[in-house]
C-alpha atoms as a PDB file:
ATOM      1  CA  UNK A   1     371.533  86.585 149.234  1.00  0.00           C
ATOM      2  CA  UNK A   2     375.476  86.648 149.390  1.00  0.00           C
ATOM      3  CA  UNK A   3     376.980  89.504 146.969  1.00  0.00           C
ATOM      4  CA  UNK A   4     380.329  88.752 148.421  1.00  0.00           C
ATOM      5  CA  UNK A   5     381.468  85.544 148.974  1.00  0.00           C
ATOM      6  CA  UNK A   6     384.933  85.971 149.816  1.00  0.00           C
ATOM      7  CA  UNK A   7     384.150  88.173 152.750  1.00  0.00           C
ATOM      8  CA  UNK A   8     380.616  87.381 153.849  1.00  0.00           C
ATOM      9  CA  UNK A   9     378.550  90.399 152.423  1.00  0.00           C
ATOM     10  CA  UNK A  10     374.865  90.113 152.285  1.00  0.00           C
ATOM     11  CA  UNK A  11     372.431  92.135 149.920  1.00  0.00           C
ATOM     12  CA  UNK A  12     371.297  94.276 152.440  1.00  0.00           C
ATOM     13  CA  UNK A  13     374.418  95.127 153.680  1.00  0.00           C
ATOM     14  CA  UNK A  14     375.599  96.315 150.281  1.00  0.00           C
ATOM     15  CA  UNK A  15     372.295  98.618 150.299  1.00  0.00           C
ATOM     16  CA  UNK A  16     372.680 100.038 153.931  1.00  0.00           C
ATOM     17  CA  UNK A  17     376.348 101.531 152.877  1.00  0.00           C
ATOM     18  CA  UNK A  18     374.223 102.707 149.469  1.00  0.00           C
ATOM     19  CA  UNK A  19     372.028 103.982 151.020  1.00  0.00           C
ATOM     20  CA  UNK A  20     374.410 105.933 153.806  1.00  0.00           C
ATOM     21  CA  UNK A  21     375.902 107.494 151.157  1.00  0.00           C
ATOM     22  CA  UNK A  22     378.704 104.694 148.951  1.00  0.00           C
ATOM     23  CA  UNK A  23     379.203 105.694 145.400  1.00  0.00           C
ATOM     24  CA  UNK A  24     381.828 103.155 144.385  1.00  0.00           C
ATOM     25  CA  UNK A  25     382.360  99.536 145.449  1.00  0.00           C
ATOM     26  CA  UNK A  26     385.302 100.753 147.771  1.00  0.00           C
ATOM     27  CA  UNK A  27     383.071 102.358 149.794  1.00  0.00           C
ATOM     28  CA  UNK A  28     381.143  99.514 150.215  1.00  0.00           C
ATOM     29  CA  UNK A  29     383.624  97.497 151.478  1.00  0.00           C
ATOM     30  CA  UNK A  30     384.875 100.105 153.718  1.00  0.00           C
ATOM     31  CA  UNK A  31     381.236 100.324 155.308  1.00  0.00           C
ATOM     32  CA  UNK A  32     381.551  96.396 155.672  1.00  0.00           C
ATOM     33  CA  UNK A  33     384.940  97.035 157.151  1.00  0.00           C
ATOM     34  CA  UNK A  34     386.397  94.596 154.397  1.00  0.00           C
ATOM     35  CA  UNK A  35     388.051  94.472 151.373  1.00  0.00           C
ATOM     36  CA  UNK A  36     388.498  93.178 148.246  1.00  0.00           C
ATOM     37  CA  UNK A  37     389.539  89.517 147.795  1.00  0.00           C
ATOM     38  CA  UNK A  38     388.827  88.305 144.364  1.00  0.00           C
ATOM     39  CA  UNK A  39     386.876  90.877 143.286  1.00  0.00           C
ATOM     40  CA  UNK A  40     384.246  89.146 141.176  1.00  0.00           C
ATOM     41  CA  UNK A  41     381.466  90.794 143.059  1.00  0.00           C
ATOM     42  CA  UNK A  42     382.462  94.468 142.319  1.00  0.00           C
ATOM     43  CA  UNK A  43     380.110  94.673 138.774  1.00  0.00           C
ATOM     44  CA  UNK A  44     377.385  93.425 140.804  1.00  0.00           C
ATOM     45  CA  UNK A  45     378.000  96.131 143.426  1.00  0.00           C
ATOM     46  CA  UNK A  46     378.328  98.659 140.637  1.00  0.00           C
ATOM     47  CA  UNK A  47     374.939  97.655 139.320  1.00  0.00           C
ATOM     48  CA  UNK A  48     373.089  97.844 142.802  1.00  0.00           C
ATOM     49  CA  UNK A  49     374.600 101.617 142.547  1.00  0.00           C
ATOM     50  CA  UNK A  50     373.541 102.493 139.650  1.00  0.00           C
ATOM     51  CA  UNK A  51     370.136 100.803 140.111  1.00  0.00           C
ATOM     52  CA  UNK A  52     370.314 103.364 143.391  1.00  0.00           C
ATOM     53  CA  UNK A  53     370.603 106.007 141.413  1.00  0.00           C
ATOM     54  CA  UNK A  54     368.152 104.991 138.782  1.00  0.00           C
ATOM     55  CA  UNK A  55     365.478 104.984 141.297  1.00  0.00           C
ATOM     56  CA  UNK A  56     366.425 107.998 143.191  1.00  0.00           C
ATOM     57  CA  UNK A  57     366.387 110.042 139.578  1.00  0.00           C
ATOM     58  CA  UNK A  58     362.863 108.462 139.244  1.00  0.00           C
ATOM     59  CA  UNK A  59     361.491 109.450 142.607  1.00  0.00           C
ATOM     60  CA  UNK A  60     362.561 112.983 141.934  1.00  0.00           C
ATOM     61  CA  UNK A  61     360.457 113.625 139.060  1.00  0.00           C
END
């Protein structure tokens, strides 16, 4: 599934740069060596990170 239209970013690209390490949507484009166009995609891209970091808390207990 397509997160990011404008530049061609798939769901699993957005959680490869997650998971090496991108804390804001920024980053994520920077790991996709893009950047924002029309930015609708950034709230979804802040959800997948926070989701990240849900799960991570979870695994730790």
């Amino acid at each position: 599934m397509y997160v990011c239209n404008c530049n061609g970013i798939r769901e699993r690209e957005v959680r490869a740069a997650i998971e090496a390490g991108a804390k804001r949507p920024v980053e994520v484009f920077i790991a996709c060596e893009t950047r924002a166009q029309c930015a609708r995609c950034v709230c979804d891209m802040r959800q997948m990170i926070d989701d990240h970091g849900e799960a991570l808390r979870y695994a730790a207990e």
